[in-house]
N, C-alpha and C. Protein backbone atom coordinates (compact mmCIF):
# COMPACT_ATOMS: atom_id res chain seq x y z
N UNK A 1 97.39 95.82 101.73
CA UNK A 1 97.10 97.16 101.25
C UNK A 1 98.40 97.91 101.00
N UNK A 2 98.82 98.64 99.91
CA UNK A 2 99.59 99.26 99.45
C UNK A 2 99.65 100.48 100.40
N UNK A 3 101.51 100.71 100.94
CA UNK A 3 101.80 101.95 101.95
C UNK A 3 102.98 102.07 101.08
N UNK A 4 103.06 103.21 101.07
CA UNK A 4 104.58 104.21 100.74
C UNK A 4 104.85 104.99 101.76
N UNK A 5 106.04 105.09 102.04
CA UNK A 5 106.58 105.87 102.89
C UNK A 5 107.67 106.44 101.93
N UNK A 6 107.65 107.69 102.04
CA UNK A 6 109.60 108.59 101.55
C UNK A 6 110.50 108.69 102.39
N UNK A 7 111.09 107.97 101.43
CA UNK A 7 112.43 108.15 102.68
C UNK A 7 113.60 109.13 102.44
N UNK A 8 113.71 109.35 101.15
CA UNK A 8 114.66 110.25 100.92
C UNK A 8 114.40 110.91 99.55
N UNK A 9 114.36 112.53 99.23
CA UNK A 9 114.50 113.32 97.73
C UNK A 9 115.81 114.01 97.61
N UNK A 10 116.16 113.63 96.41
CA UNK A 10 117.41 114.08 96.29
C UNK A 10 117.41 114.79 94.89
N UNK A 11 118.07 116.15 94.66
CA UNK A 11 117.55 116.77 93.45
C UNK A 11 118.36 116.22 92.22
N UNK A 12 117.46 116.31 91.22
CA UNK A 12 118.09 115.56 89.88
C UNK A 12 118.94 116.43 89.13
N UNK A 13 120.24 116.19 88.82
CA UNK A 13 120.90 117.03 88.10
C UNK A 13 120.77 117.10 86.96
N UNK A 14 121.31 118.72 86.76
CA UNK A 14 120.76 118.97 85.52
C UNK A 14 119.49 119.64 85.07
N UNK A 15 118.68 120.17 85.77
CA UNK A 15 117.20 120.48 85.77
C UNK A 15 117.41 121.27 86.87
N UNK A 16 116.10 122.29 86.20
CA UNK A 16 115.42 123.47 87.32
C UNK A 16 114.90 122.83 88.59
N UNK A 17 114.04 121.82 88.08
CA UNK A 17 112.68 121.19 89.00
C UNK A 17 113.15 119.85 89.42
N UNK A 18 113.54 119.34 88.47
CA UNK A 18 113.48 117.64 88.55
C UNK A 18 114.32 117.01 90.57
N UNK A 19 113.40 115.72 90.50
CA UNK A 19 113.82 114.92 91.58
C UNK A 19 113.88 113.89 91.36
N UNK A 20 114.70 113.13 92.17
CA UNK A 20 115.12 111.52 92.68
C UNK A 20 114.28 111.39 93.95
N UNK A 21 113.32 110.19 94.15
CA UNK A 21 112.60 109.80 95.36
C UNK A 21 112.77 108.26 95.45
N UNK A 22 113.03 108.56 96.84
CA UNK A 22 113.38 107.17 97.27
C UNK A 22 112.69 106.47 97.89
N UNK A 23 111.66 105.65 98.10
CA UNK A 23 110.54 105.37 98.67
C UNK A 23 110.79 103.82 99.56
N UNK A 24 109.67 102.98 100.67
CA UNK A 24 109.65 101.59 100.69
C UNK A 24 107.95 101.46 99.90
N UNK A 25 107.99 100.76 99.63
CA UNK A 25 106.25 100.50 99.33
C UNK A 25 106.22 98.88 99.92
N UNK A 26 105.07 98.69 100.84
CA UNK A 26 104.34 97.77 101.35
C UNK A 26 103.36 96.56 100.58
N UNK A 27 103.63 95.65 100.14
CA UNK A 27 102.95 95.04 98.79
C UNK A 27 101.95 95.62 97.87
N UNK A 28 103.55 96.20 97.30
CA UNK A 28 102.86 96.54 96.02
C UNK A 28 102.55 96.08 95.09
N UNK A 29 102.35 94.87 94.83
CA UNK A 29 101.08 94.26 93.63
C UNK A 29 100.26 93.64 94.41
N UNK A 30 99.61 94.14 95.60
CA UNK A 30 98.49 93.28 95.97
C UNK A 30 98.58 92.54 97.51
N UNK A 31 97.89 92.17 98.13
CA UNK A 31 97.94 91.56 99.64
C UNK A 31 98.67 90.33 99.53
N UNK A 32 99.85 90.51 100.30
CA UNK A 32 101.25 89.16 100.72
C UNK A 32 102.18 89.21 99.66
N UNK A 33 102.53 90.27 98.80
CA UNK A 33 103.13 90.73 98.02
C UNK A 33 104.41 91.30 99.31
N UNK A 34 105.51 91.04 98.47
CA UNK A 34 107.04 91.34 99.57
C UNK A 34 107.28 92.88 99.04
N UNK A 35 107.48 93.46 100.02
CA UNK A 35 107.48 95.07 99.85
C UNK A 35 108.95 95.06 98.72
N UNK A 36 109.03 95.98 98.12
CA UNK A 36 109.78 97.03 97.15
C UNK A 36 110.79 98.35 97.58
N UNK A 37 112.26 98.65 97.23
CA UNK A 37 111.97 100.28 96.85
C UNK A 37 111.71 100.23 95.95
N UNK A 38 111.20 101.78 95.45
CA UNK A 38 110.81 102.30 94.42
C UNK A 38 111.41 104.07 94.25
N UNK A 39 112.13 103.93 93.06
CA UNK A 39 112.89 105.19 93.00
C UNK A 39 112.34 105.50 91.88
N UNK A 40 111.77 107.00 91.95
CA UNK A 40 111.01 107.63 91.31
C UNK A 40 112.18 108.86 90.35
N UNK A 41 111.80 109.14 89.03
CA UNK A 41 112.06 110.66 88.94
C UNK A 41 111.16 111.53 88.39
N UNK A 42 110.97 112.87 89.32
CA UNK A 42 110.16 113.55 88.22
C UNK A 42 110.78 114.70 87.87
N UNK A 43 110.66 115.45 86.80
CA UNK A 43 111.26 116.34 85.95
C UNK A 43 110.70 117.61 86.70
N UNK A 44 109.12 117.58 87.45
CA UNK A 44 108.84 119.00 87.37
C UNK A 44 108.21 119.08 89.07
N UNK A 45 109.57 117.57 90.07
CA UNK A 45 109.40 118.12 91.42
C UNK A 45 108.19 117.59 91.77
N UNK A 46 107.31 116.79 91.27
CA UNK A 46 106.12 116.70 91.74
C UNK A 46 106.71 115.16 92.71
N UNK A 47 106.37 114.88 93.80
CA UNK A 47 107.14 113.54 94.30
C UNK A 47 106.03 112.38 94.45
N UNK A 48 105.07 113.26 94.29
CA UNK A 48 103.67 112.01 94.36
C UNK A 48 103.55 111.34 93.00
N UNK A 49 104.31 111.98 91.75
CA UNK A 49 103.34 111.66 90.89
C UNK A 49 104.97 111.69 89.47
N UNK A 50 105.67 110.71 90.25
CA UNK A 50 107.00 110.55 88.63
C UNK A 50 106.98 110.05 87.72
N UNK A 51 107.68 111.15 86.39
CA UNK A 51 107.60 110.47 85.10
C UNK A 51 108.12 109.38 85.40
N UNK A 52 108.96 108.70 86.44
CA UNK A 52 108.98 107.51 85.72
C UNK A 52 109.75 106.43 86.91
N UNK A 53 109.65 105.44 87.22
CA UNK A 53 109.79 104.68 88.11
C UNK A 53 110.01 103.49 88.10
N UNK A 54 110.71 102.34 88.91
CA UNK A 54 112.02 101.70 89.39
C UNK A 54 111.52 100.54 90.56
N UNK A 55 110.41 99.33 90.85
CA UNK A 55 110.17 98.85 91.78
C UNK A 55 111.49 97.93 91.67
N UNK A 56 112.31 98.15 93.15
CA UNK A 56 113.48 96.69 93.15
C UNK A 56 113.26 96.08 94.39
N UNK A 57 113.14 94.67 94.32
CA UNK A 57 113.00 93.96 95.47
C UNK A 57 114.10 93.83 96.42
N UNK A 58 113.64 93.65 97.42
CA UNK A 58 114.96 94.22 98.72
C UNK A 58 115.88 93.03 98.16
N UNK A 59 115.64 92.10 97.73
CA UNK A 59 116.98 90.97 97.51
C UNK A 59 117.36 91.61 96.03
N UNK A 60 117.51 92.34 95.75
CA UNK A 60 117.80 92.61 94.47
C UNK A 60 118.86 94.21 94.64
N UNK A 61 119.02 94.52 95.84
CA UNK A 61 119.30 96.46 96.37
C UNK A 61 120.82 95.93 96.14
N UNK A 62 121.79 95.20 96.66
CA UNK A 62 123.06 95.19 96.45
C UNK A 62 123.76 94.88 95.56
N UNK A 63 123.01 94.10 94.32
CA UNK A 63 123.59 93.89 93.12
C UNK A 63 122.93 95.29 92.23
N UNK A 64 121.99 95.74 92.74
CA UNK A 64 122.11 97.04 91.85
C UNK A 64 123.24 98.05 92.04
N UNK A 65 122.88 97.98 93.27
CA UNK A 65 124.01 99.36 93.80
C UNK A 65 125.46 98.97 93.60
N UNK A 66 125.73 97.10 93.53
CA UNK A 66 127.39 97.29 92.41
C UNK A 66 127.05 97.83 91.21
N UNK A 67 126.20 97.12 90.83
CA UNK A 67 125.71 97.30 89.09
C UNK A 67 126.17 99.31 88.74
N UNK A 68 125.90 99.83 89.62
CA UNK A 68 125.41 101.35 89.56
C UNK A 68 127.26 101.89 90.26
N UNK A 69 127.76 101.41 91.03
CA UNK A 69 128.94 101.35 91.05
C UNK A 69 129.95 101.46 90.08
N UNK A 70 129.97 100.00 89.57
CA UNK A 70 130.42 99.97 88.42
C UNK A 70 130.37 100.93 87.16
N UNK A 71 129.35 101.04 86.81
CA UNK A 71 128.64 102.44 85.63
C UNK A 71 129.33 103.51 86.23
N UNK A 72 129.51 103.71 87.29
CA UNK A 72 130.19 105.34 88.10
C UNK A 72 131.29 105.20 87.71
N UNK A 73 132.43 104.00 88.08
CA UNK A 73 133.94 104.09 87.60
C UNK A 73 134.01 103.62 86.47
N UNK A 74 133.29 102.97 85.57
CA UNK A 74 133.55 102.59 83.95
C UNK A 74 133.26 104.05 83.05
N UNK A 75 132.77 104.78 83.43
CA UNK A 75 132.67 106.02 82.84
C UNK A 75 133.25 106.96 83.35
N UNK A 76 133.94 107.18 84.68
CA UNK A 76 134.83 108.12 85.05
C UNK A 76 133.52 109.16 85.34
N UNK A 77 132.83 108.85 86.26
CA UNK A 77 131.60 110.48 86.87
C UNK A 77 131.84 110.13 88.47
């Protein structure tokens, strides 16, 4: 059975409203499915319900976060 827990909102820059949500979800496609994060954004703050969303499998969190690294110092932000 599908569980979300939040673990962390962080406000989206640039916007009045908008958020970053950081979630675990508990097999999310279905029973014996390997849990997910899932990073959400929504434009207008709503955290249940984001335009738009991000499932990454836990073996997959440290090559993003170089991946996302990288993008930070190749663009100088």
């Amino acid at each position: 059975m599908k569980k979300t827990k939040l673990l962390k909102t962080i406000p989206l820059a640039n916007t009045k409203e908008g958020i970053i949500t950081i979630s675990h979800i508990d097999e999310p496609y279905g029973e014996g499915s390997k849990p997910v994060v899932s990073i959400g954004i929504s434009l207008d703050g709503d955290e249940n319900n984001p335009d738009w969303k991000a499932h990454i499998p836990y073996e997959n969190i440290n090559d993003v976060i170089e991946a996302l690294k990288e993008a930070k110092e190749k663009f100088n932000f």
